[in-house]
Protein backbone atom coordinates (compact mmCIF):
# COMPACT_ATOMS: atom_id res chain seq x y z
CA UNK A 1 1.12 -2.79 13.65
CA UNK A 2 -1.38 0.09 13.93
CA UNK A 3 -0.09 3.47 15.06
CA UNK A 4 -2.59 5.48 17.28
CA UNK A 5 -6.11 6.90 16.49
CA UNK A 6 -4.83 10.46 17.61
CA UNK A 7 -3.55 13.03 15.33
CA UNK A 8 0.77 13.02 15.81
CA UNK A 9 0.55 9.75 17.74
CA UNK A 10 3.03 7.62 17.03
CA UNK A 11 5.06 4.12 18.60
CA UNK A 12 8.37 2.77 18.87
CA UNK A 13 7.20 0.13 16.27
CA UNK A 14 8.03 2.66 13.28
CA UNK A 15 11.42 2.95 14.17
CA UNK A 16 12.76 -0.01 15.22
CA UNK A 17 11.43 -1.08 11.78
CA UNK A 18 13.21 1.59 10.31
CA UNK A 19 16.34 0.43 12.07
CA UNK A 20 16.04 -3.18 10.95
CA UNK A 21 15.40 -2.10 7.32
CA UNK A 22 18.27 0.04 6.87
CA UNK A 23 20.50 -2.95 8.65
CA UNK A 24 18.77 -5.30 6.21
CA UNK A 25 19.85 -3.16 3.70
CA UNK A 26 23.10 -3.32 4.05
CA UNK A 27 23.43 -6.69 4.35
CA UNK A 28 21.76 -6.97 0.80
CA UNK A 29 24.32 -4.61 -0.74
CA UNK A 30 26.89 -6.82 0.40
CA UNK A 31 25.74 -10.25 -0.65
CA UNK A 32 24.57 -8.97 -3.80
CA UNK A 33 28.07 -7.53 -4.47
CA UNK A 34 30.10 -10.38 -2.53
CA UNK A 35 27.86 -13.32 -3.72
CA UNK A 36 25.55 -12.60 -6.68
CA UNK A 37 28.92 -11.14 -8.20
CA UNK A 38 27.17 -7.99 -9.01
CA UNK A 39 29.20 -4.35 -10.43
CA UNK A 40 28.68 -1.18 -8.20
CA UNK A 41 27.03 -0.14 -10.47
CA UNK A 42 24.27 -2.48 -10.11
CA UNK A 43 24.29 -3.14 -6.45
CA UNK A 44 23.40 0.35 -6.64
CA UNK A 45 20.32 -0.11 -8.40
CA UNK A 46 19.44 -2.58 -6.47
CA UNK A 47 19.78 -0.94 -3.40
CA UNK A 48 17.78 1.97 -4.26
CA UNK A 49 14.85 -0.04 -5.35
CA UNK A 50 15.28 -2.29 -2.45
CA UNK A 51 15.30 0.86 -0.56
CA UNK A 52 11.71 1.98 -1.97
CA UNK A 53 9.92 -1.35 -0.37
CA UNK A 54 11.37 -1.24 2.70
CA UNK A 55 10.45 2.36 3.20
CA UNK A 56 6.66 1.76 1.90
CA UNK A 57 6.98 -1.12 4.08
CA UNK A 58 7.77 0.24 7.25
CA UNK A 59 5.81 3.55 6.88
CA UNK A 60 2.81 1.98 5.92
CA UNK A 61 2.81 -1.51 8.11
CA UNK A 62 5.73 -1.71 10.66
CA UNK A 63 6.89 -4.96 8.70
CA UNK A 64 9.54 -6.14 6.74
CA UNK A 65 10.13 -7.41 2.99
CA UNK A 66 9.99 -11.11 5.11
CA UNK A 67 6.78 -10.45 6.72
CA UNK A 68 4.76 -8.48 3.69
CA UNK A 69 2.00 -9.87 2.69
CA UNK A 70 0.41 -10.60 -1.05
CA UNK A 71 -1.53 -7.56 -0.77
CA UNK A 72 1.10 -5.20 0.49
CA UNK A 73 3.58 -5.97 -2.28
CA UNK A 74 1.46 -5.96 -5.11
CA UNK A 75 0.14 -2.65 -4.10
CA UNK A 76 3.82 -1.51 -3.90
CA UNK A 77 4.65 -3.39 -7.29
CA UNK A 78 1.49 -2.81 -9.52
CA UNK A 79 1.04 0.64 -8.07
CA UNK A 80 2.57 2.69 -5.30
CA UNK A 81 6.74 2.04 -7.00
CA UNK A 82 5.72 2.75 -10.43
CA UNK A 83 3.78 6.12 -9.40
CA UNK A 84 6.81 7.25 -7.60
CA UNK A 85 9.61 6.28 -10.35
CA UNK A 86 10.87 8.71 -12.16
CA UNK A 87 13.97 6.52 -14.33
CA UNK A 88 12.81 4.06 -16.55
CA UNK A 89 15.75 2.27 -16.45
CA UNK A 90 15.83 1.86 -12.42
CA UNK A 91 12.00 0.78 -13.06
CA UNK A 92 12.01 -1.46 -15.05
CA UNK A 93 14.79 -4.09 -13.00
CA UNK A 94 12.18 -3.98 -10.17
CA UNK A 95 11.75 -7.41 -10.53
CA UNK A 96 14.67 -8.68 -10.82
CA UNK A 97 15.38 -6.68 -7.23
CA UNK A 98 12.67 -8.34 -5.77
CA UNK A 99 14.01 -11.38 -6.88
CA UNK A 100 17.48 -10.94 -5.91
CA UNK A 101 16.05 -9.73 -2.71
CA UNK A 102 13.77 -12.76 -1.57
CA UNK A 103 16.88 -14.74 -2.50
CA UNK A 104 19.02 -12.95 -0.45
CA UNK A 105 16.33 -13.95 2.77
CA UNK A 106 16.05 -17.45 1.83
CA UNK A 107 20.06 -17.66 1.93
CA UNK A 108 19.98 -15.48 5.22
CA UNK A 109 17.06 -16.66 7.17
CA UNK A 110 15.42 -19.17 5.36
CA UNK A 111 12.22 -17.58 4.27
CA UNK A 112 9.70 -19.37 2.60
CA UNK A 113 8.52 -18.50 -0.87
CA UNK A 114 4.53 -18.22 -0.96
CA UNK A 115 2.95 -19.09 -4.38
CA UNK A 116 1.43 -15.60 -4.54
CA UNK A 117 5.34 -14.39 -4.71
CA UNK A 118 6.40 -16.29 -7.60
CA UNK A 119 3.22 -15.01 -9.23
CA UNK A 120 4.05 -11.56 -8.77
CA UNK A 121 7.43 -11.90 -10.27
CA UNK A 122 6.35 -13.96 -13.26
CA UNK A 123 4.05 -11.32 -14.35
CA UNK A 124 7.17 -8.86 -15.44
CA UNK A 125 5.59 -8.46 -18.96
CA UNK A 126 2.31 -7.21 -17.25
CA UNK A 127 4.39 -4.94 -15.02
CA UNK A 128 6.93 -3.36 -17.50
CA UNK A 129 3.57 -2.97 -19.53
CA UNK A 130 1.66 -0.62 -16.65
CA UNK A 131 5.31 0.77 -16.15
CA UNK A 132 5.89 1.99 -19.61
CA UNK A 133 1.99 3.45 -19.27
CA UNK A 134 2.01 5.29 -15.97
CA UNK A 135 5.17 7.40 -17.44
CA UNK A 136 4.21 7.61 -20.63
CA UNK A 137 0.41 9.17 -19.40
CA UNK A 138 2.78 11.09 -16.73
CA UNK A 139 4.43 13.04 -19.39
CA UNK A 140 1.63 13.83 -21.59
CA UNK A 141 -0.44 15.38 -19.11
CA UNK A 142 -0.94 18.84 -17.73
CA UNK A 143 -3.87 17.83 -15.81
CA UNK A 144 -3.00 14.94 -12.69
CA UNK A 145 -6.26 14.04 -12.86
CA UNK A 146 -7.04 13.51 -16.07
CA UNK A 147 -9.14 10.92 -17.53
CA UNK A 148 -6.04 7.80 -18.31
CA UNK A 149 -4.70 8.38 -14.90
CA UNK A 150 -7.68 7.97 -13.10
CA UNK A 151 -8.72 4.79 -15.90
CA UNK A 152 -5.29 3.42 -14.71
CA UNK A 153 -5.63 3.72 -11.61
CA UNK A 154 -9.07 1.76 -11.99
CA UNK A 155 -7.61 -0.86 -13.69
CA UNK A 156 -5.34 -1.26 -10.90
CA UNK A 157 -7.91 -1.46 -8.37
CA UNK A 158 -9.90 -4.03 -10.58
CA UNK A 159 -6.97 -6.00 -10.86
CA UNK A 160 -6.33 -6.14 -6.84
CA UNK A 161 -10.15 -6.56 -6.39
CA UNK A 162 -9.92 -9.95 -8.19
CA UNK A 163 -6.84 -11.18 -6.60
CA UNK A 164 -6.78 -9.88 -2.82
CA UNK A 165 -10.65 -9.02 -2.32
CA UNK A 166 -9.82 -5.10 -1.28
CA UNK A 167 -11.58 -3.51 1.42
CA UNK A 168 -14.90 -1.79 0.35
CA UNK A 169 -15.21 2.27 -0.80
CA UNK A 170 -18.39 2.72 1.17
CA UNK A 171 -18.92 2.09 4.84
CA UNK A 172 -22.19 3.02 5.25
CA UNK A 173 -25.47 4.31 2.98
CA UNK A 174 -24.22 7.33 0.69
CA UNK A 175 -20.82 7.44 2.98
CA UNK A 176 -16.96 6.01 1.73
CA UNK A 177 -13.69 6.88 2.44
CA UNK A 178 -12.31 10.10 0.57
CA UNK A 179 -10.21 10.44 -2.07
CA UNK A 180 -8.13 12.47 0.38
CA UNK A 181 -7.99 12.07 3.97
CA UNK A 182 -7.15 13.60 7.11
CA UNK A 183 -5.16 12.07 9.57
CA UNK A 184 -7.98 10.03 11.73
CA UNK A 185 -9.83 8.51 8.25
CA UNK A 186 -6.27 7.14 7.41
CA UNK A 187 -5.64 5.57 10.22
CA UNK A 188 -9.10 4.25 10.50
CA UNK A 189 -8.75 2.95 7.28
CA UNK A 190 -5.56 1.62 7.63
CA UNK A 191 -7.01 -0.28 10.76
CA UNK A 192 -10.12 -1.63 9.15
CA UNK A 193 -7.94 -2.37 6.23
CA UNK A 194 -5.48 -4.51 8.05
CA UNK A 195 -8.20 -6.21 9.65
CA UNK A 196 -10.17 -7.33 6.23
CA UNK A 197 -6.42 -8.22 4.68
CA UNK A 198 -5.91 -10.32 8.16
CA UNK A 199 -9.38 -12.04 8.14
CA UNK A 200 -8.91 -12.83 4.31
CA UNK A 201 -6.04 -14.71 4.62
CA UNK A 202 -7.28 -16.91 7.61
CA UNK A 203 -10.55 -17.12 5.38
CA UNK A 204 -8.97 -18.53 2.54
CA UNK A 205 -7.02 -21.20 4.22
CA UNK A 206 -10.58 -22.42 5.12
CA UNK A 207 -12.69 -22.08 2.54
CA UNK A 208 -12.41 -21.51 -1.43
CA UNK A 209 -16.01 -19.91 -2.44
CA UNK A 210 -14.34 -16.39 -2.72
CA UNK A 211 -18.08 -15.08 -3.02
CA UNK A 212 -18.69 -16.31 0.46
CA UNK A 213 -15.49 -15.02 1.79
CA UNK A 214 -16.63 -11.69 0.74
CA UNK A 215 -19.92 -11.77 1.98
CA UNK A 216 -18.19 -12.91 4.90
CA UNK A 217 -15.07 -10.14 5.22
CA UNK A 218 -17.97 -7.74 4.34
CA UNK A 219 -20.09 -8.05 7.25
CA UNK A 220 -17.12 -8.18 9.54
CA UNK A 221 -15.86 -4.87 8.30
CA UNK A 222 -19.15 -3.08 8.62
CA UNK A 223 -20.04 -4.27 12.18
CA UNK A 224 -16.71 -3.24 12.95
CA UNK A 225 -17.06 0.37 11.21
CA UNK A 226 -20.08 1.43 13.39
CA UNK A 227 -19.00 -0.47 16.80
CA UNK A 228 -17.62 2.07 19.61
CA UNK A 229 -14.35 1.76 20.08
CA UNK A 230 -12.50 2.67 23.79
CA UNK A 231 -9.63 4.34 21.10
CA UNK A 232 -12.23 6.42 20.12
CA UNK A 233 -14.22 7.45 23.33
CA UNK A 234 -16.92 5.67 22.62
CA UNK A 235 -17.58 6.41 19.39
CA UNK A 236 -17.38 4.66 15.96
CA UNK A 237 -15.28 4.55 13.28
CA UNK A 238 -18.08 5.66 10.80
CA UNK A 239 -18.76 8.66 13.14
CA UNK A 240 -15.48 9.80 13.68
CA UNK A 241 -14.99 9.58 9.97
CA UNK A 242 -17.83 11.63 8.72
CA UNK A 243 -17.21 14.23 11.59
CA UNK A 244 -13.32 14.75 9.70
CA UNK A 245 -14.90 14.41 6.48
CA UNK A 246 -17.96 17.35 7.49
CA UNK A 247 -14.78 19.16 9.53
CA UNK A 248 -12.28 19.42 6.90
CA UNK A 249 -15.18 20.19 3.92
CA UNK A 250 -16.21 23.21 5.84
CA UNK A 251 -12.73 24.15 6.37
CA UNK A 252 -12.27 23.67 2.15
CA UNK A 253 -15.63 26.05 1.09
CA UNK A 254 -14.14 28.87 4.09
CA UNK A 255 -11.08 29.20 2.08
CA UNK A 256 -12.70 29.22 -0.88
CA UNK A 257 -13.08 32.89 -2.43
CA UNK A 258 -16.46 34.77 -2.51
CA UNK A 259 -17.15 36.15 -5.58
CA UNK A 260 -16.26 40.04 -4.70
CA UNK A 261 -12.60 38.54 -3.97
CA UNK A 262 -12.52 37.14 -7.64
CA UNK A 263 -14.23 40.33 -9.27
């Protein structure tokens, strides 16, 4: 699932994935036009959202729409699709994709619908609602980081916090994950968050005491942050982190300009 530590590494995984999306793909268009009896015209639209998951899916996880996982598409539906729409109109069917979609893989293979998935697609009035938002504080501002995008974005995250327990901002005292990263924090963090995700679903089959299950997932992830790892010669996450983070800040203030080059 994880692609390597080093900077350009990469594995077969990614594109067989990519392979078996875009066949899985196709196979959608046609049963959506051949048995959901659907025009060209919205096959199309389908397709193109479809499209969008299995992309996010396979770039970000090496998995498919069959073997996502609660947190994976709710981050794609709740966050990561609606910050990359641009139509309205294509947005807001989303649902009705992902519904078409899940149906076409219980016809095809079979799959199983988890509870957390019929959730997701009963909440439609929640997710036309952040929709309609996003766009509407997307045109209005000059500034991408003003204020009601980054308020959005934190009710997003407070929203995902309650229902899928996400992975911590801070790893150790007065250190957390940046708000951009280079290429070793975001595989690190990818890692160590595919590893809390993993442990949180095994957790909750066990036990219902989410507080507990944090406390638990918590102290996993942390003795995991600042263990050596052979990827890493020897050395921790946490250290290889900061080192990037202290690396590319120093790179930042050289290219800032000196006060003689503004004057």
């Amino acid at each position: 699932m994880r692609i390597g530590y080093e900077d350009g590494d990469t594995s077969g995984a990614g594109q067989e994935c990519a392979d078996s999306g875009a066949e899985l793909l196709v196979r959608f268009a046609m049963w959506c036009g051949n048995s959901a009896h659907l025009s060209d015209a919205d096959v199309g639209t389908h397709y193109q959202n479809a499209s969008v998951l299995v992309d996010y899916l396979c770039d970000g996880f090496s998995e498919g729409p069959a073997e996502a996982g609660e947190y994976e598409l709710r981050r794609f539906v709740d966050n990561v699709y609606i910050r990359t729409c641009s139509d309205v109109s294509i947005g807001a069917v989303l649902p009705d994709t992902l519904a078409l979609l899940y149906g076409f893989l219980t016809v095809e293979s079979g799959f199983q619908w988890p509870e957390w998935l019929e959730e997701i697609l009963a909440e439609r009035e929640r997710y036309t609602m952040r929709l309609h938002q996003y766009l509407h504080i997307l045109a209005a501002a000059r500034d991408p980081e003003r204020a009601d995008i980054r308020n959005w974005l934190t009710d997003y995250r407070d929203d995902m916090d309650s229902r899928c327990l996400l992975l911590p901002t801070e790893f150790a005292d007065g250190a957390s994950w940046g708000e951009t990263m280079g290429m070793r924090e975001s595989a690190l963090y990818d890692e160590a968050n595919a590893r809390w995700q993993r442990d949180r679903l095994r957790m909750l089959q066990e036990s219902a005491d989410m507080d507990d299950i944090r406390s638990e997932l918590t102290a996993r992830y942390l003795q995991w942050m600042h263990m050596p790892q052979d990827e890493l010669d020897g050395q921790t996450p946490s250290a290889v982190i900061l080192a990037e983070q202290d690396e590319n800040g120093a790179e930042m203030r050289q290219a800032e300009p000196s006060g003689d080059d503004e004057a």
